[in-house]
Protein backbone atom coordinates (compact mmCIF):
# COMPACT_ATOMS: atom_id res chain seq x y z
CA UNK A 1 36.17 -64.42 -36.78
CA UNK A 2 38.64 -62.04 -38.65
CA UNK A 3 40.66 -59.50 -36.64
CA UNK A 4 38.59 -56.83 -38.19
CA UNK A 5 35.31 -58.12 -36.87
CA UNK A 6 37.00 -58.71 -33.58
CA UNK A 7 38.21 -55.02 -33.65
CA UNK A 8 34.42 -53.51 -34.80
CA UNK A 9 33.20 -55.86 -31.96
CA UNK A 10 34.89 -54.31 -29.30
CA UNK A 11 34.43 -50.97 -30.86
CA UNK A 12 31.08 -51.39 -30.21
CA UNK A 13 31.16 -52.76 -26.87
CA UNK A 14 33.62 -50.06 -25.78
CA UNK A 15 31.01 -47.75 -27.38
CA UNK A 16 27.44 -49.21 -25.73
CA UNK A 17 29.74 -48.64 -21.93
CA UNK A 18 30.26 -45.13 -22.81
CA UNK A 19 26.92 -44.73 -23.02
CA UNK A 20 25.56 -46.68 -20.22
CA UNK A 21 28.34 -44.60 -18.40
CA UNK A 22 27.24 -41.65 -19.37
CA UNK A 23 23.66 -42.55 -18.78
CA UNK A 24 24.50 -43.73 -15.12
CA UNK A 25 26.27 -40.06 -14.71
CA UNK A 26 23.52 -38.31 -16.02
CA UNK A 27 20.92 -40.32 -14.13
CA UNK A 28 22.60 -39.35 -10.70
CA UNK A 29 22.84 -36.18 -11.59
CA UNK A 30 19.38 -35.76 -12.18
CA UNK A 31 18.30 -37.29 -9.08
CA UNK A 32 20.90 -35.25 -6.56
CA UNK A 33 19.41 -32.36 -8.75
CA UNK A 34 15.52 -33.48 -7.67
CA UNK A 35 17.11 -34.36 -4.06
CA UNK A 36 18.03 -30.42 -3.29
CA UNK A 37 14.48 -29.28 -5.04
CA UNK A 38 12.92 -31.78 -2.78
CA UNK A 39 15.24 -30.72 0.42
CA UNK A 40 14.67 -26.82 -0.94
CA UNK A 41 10.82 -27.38 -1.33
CA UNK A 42 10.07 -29.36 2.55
CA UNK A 43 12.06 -26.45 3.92
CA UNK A 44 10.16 -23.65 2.45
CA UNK A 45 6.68 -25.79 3.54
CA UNK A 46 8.37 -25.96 7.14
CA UNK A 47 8.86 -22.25 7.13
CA UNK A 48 5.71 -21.50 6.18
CA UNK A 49 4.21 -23.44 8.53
CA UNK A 50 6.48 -21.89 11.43
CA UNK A 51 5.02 -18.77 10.53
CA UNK A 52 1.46 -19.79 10.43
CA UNK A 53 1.81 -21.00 13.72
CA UNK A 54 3.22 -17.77 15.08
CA UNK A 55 0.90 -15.63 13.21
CA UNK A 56 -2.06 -18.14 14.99
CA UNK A 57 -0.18 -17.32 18.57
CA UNK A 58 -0.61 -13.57 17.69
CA UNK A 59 -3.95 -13.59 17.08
CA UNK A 60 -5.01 -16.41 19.64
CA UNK A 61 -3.18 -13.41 22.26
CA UNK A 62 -5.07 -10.64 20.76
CA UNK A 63 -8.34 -12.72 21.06
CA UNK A 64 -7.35 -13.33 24.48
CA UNK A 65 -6.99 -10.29 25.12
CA UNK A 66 -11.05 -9.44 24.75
CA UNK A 67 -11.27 -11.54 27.93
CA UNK A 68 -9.17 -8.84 30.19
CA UNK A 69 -10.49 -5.65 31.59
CA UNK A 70 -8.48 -2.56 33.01
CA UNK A 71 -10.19 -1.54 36.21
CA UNK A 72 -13.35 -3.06 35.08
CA UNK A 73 -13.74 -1.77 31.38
CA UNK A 74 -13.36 -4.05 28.59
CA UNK A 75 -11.63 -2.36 25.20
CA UNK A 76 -14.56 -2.58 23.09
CA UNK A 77 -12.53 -2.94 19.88
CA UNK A 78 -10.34 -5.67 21.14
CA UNK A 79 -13.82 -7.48 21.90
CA UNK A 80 -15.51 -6.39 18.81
CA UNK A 81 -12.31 -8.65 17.15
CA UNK A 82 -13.88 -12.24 19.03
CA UNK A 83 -17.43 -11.92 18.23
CA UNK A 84 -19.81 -11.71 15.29
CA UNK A 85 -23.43 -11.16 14.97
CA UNK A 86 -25.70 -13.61 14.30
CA UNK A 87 -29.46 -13.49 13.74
CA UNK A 88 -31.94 -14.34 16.49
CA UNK A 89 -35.88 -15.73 16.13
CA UNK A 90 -36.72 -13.82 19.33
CA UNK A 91 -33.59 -11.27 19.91
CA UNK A 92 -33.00 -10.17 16.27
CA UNK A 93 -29.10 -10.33 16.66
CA UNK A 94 -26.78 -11.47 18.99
CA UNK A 95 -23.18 -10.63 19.61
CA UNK A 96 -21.60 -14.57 19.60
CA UNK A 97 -18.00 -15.60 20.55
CA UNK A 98 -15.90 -16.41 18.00
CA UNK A 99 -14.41 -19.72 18.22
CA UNK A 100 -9.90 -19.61 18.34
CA UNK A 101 -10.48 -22.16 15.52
CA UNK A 102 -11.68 -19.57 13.20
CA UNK A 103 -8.20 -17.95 13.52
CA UNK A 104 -7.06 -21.39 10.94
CA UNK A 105 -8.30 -18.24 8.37
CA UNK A 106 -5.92 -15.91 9.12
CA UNK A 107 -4.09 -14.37 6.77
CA UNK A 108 -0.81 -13.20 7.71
CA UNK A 109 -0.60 -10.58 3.94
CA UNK A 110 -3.43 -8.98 5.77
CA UNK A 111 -1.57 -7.79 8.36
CA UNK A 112 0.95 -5.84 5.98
CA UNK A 113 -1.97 -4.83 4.15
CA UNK A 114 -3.34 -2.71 6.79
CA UNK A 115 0.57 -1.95 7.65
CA UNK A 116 0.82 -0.03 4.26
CA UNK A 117 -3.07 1.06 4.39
CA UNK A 118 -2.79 2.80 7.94
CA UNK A 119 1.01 3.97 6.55
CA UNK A 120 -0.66 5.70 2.87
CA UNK A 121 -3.26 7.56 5.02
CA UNK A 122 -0.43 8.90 7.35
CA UNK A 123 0.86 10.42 4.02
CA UNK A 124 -2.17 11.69 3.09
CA UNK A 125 -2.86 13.65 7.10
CA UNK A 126 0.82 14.73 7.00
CA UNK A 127 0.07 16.61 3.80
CA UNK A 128 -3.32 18.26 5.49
CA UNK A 129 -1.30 19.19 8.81
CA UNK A 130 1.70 20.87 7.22
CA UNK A 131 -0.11 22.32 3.74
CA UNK A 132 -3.34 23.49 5.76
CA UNK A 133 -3.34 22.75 9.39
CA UNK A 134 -4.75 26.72 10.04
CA UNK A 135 -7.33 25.89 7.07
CA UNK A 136 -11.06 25.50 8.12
CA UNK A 137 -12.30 21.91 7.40
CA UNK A 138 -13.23 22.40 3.55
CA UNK A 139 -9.82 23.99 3.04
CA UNK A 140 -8.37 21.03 4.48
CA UNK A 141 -9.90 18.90 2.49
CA UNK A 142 -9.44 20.46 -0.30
CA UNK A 143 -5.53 19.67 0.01
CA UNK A 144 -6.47 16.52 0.62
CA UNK A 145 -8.61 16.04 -2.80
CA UNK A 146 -5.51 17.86 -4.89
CA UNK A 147 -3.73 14.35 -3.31
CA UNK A 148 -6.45 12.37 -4.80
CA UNK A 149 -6.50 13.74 -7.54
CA UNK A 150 -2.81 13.40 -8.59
CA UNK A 151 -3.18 9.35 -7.28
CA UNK A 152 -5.28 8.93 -10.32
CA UNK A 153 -3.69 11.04 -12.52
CA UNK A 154 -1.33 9.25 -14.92
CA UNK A 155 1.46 12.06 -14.79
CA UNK A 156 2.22 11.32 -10.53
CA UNK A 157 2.52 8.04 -8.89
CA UNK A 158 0.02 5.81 -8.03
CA UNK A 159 0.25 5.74 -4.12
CA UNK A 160 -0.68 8.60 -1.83
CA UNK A 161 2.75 8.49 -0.22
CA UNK A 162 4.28 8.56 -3.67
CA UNK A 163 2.29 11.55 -4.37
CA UNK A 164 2.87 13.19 -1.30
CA UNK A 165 6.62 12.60 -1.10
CA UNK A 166 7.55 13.05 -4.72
CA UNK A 167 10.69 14.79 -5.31
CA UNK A 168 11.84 15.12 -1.47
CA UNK A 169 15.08 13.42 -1.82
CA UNK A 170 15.96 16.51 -3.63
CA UNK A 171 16.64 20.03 -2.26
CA UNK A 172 14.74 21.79 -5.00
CA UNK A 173 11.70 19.69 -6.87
CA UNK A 174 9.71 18.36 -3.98
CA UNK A 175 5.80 18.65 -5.06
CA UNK A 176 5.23 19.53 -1.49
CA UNK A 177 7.04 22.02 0.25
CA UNK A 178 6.74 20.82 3.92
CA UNK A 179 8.43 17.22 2.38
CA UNK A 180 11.68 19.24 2.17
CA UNK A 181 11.63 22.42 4.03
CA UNK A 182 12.51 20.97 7.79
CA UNK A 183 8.56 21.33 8.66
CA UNK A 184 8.94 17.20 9.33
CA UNK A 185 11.17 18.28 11.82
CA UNK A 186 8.43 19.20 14.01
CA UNK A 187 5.68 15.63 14.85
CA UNK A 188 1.93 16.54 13.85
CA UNK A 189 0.63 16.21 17.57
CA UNK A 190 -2.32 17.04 19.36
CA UNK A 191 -6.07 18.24 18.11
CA UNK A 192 -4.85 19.40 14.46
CA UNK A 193 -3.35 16.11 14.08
CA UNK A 194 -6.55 14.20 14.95
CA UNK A 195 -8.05 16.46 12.50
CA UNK A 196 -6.25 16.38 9.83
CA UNK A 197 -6.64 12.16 10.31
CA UNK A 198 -10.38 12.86 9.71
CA UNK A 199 -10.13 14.83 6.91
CA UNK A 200 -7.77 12.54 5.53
CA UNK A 201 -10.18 9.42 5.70
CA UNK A 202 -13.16 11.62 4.42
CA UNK A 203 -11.36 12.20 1.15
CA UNK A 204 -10.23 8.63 1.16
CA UNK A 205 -13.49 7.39 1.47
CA UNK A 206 -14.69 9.61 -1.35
CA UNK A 207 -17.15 11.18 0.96
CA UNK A 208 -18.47 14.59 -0.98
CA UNK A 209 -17.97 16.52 -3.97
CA UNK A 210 -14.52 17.59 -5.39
CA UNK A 211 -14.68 21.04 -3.64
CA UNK A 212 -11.41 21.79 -6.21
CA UNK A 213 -13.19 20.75 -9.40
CA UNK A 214 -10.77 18.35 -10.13
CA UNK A 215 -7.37 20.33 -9.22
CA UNK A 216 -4.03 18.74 -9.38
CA UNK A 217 -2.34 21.97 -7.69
CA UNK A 218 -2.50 24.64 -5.59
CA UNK A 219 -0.56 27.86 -4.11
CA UNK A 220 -1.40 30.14 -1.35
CA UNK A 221 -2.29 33.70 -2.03
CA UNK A 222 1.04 35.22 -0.77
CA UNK A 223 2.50 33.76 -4.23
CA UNK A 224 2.50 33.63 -8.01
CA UNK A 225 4.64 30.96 -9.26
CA UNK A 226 5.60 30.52 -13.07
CA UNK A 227 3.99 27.11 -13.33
CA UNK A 228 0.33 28.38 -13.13
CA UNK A 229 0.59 30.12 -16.52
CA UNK A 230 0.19 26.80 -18.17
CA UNK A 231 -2.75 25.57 -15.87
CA UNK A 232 -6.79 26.06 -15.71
CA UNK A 233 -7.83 28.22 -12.60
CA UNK A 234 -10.50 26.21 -10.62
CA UNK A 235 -11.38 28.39 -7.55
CA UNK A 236 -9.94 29.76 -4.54
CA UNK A 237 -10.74 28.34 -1.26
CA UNK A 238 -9.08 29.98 1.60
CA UNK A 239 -5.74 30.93 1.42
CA UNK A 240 -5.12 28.85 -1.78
CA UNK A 241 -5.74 29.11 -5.28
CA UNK A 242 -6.60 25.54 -7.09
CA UNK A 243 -5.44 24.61 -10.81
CA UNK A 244 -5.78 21.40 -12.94
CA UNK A 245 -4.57 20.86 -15.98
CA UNK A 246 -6.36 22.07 -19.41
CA UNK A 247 -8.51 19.98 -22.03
CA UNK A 248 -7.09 19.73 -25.27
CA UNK A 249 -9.64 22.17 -26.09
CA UNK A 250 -8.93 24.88 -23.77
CA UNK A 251 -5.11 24.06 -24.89
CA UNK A 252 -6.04 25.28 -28.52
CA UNK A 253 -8.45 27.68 -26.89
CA UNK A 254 -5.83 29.54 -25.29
CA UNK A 255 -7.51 29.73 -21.73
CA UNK A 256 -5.74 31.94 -19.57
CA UNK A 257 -4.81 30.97 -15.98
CA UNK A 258 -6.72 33.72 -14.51
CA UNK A 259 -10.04 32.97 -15.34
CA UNK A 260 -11.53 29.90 -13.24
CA UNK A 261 -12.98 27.26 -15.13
């Protein structure tokens, strides 16, 4: 063989152990890359499962709990929590005891479900108790609808605590004044709080009419603020005057703020 088919030869061979080298490189690479996933992935799973397990312990104590009494009264809701109703041939319905297995369908997202739930309503009272505390019960609500009605309105945020809150981390622009006046100073307590709960869960629930025909603000009486020029009158109710915002009609119309719609 000549010295230049020698020299291609080992060219090549030099060449096909490059490869293979780099192929053995890349291969282990791949597989410590697939190695962490795995690791990552198990971990996660174990995690999980921690928390299932603790979130089953919770609610295997809460369940528990339907069994104790406090000087010989049961707390009906903690009961209510264990047992279901099933239909009876010759009772109608039963209460039955739930079995701790069903807890295997417990959600743990649940839990911070009715977290932010119970927190959005808070919003929505603390709004009632500061706006209209001194209100009778369909001027409460009313503030309460003016809420709703700005949740669903594409110009304010989507969440009642967004609505209620807007603007307060600044000392002028809060939508409502008690947000950024000091009033939170003072805790809602007593009767007017429990109150303004109710109302609060009647206009979540949709219960009713729109007493405010669909009003996105309101002012009391005592003052005339430059905003309501551009704005429908609905009605008064109380010590407030109501306004939405006009149709593209009443826009062109020129309706004046004065009249109610």
């Amino acid at each position: 063989m000549s010295e230049v088919g020698r020299m291609d030869l080992d060219t090549a061979r030099g060449q096909q152990k490059q490869v293979a080298t780099a192929l053995h490189v890349l291969t282990a690479l791949v597989l410590c890359v697939a190695s962490v996933f795995v690791v990552s992935a198990a971990s996660m799973r174990a995690q999980v499962q921690d928390e299932s397990l603790e979130w089953l312990a919770l609610a295997s104590r809460y369940l528990k709990q339907s069994e104790m009494t406090d000087a010989g009264a049961q707390t009906d809701y903690i009961r209510l929590a264990s047992q279901y109703v099933e239909s009876s041939p010759l009772e109608g319905a039963v209460l039955v005891e739930r079995s701790l297995d069903d807890l295997g369908t417990f959600d743990p997202a649940s839990l911070a479900t009715a977290t932010d739930f119970t927190r959005q309503l808070d919003c929505l009272a603390e709004a009632v108790y500061y706006e209209a505390r001194s209100e009778p019960f369909v001027g409460q609500l009313a503030v309460a609808q003016v809420v709703m009605n700005r949740v669903r309105h594409s110009a304010y945020p989507d969440t009642l605590c967004g609505v209620v809150y807007e603007g307060s981390e600044r000392r002028t622009g809060c939508q409502f004044s008690f947000t950024c006046d000091g009033s939170l100073y003072r805790e809602p307590r007593g009767r007017a709080w429990a109150r303004a709960h109710a109302v609060a869960q009647h206009a979540f629930m949709g219960f009713g009419r729109d007493v405010t025909r669909t009003a996105t603000h309101y002012h009391t009486v005592a003052v005339d603020p430059h905003w309501n020029d551009s704005l429908v009158r609905t009605r008064r109710i109380g010590t407030h005057i109501f306004y939405r915002f006009p149709t593209r009609r009443e826009r062109a119309a020129g309706v004046v703020r004065n009249r109610d719609a």
